[in-house]
C-alpha atoms as a PDB file:
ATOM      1  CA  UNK A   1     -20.647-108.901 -26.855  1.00  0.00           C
ATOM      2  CA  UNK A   2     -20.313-107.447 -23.397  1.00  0.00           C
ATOM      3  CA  UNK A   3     -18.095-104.501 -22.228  1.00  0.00           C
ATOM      4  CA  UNK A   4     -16.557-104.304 -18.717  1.00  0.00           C
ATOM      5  CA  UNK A   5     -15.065-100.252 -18.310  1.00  0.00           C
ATOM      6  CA  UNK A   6     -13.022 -99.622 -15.769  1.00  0.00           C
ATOM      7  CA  UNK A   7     -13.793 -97.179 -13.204  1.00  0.00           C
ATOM      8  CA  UNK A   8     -11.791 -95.817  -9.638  1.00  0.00           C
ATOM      9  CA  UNK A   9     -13.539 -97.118  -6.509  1.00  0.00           C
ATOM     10  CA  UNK A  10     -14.177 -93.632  -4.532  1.00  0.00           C
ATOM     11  CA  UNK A  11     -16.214 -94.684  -1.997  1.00  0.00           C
ATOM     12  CA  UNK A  12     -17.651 -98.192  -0.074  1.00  0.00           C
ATOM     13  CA  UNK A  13     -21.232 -98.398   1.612  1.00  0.00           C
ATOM     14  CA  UNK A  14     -20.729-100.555   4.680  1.00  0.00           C
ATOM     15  CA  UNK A  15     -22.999-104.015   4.779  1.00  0.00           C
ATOM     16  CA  UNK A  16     -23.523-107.334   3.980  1.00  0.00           C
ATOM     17  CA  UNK A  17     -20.661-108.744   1.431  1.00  0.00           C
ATOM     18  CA  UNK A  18     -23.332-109.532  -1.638  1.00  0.00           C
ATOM     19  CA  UNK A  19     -25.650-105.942  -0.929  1.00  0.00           C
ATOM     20  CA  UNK A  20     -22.245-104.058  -0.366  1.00  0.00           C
ATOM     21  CA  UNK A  21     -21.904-101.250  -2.546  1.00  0.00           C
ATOM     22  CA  UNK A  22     -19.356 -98.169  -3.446  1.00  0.00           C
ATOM     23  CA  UNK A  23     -19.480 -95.127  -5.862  1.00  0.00           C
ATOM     24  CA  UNK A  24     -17.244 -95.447  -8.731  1.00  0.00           C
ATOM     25  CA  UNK A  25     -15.798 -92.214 -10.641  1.00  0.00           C
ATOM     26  CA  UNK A  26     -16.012 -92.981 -14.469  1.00  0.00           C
ATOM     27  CA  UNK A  27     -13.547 -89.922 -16.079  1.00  0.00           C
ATOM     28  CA  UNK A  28     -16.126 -87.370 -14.112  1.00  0.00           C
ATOM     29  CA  UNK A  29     -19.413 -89.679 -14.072  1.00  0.00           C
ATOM     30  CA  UNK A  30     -19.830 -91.428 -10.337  1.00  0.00           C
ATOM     31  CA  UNK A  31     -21.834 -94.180 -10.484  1.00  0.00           C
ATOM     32  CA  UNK A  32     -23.169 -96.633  -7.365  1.00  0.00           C
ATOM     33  CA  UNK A  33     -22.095-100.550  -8.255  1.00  0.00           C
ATOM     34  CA  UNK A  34     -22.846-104.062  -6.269  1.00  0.00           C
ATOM     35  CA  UNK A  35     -19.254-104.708  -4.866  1.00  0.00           C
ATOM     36  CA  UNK A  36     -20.548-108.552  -4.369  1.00  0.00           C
ATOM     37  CA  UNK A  37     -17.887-110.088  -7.215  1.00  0.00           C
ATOM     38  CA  UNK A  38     -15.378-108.085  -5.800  1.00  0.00           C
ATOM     39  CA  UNK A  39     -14.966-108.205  -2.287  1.00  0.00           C
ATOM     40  CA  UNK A  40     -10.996-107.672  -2.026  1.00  0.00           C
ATOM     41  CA  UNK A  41     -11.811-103.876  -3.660  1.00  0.00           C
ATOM     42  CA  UNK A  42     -10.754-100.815  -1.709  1.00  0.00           C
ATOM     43  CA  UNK A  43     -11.157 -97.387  -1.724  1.00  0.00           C
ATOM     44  CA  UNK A  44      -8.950 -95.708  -4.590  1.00  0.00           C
ATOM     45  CA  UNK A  45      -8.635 -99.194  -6.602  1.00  0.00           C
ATOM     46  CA  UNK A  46      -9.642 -99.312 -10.148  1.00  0.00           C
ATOM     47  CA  UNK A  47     -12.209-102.018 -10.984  1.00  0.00           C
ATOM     48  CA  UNK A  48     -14.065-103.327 -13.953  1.00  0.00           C
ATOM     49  CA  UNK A  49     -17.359-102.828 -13.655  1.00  0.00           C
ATOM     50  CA  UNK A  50     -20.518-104.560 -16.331  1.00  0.00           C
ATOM     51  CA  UNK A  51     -24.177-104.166 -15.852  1.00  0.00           C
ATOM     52  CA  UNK A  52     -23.655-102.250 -12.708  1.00  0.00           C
ATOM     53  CA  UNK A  53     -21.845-104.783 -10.953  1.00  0.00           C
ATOM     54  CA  UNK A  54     -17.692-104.481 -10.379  1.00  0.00           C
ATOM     55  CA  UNK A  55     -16.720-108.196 -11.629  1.00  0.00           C
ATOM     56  CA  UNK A  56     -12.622-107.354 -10.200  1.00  0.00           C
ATOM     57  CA  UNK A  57      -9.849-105.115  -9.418  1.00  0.00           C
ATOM     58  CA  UNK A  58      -7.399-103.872 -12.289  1.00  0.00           C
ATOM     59  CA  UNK A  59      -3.929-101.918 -11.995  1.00  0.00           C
ATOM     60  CA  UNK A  60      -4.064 -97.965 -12.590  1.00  0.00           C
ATOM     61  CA  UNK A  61      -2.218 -98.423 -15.746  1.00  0.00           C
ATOM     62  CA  UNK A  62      -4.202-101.376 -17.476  1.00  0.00           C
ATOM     63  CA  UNK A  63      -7.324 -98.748 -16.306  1.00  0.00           C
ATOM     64  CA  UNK A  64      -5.574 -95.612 -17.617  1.00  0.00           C
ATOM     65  CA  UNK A  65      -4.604 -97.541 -21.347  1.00  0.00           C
ATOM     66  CA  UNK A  66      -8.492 -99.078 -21.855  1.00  0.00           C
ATOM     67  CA  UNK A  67      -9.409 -95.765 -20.669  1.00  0.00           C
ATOM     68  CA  UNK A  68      -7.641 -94.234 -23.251  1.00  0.00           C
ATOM     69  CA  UNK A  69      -8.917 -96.845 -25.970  1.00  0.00           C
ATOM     70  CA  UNK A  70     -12.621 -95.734 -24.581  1.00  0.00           C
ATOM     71  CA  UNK A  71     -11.578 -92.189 -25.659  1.00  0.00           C
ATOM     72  CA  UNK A  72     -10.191 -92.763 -28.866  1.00  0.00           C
ATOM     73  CA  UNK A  73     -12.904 -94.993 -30.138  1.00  0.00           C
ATOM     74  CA  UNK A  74     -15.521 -92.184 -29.091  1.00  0.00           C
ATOM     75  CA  UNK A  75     -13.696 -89.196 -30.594  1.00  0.00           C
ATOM     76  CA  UNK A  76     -13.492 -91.756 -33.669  1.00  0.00           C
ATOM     77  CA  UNK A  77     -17.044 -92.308 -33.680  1.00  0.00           C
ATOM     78  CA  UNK A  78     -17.642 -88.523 -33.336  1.00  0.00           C
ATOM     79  CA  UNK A  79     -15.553 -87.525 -35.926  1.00  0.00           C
ATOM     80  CA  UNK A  80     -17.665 -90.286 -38.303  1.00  0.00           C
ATOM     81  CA  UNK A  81     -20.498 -88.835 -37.757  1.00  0.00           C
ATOM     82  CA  UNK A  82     -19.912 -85.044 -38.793  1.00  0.00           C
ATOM     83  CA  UNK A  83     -18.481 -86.745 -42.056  1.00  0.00           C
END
């Protein structure tokens, strides 16, 4: 199974359209990610990013709800393990 998690678009490294780049803010954890499958990706959009690589944009709220799901399903986890 793969997992795509959405992340905000902070930053783009100028350059070729497959080797361009940005830094993505994951809930406080900035990452750098291969902009190649997303090309129409701006500054402040949300995208899905897998593997290191954004695969498309998504709307803030579709973000913010799997976001949430993310959240829940780790203080889930957490709370299983301390049982």
């Amino acid at each position: 199974m793969c997992l795509a998690v959405p992340g905000k678009l902070t930053s783009i490294n100028a350059g070729d359209p497959l080797t361009r780049t940005g830094t993505v803010d994951f809930s406080g954890i900035f990452m750098t990610v291969n902009l190649a499958f997303a090309p129409e990706a701006a500054v402040e959009d949300y995208v899905l990013v897998h593997a290191g690589i954004a695969i498309g944009t998504i709307n803030k709220e579709e973000a913010a709800r799997v976001m949430q799901y993310l959240a829940e399903i780790s203080q889930s986890a957490t709370e299983d393990d301390h049982r």
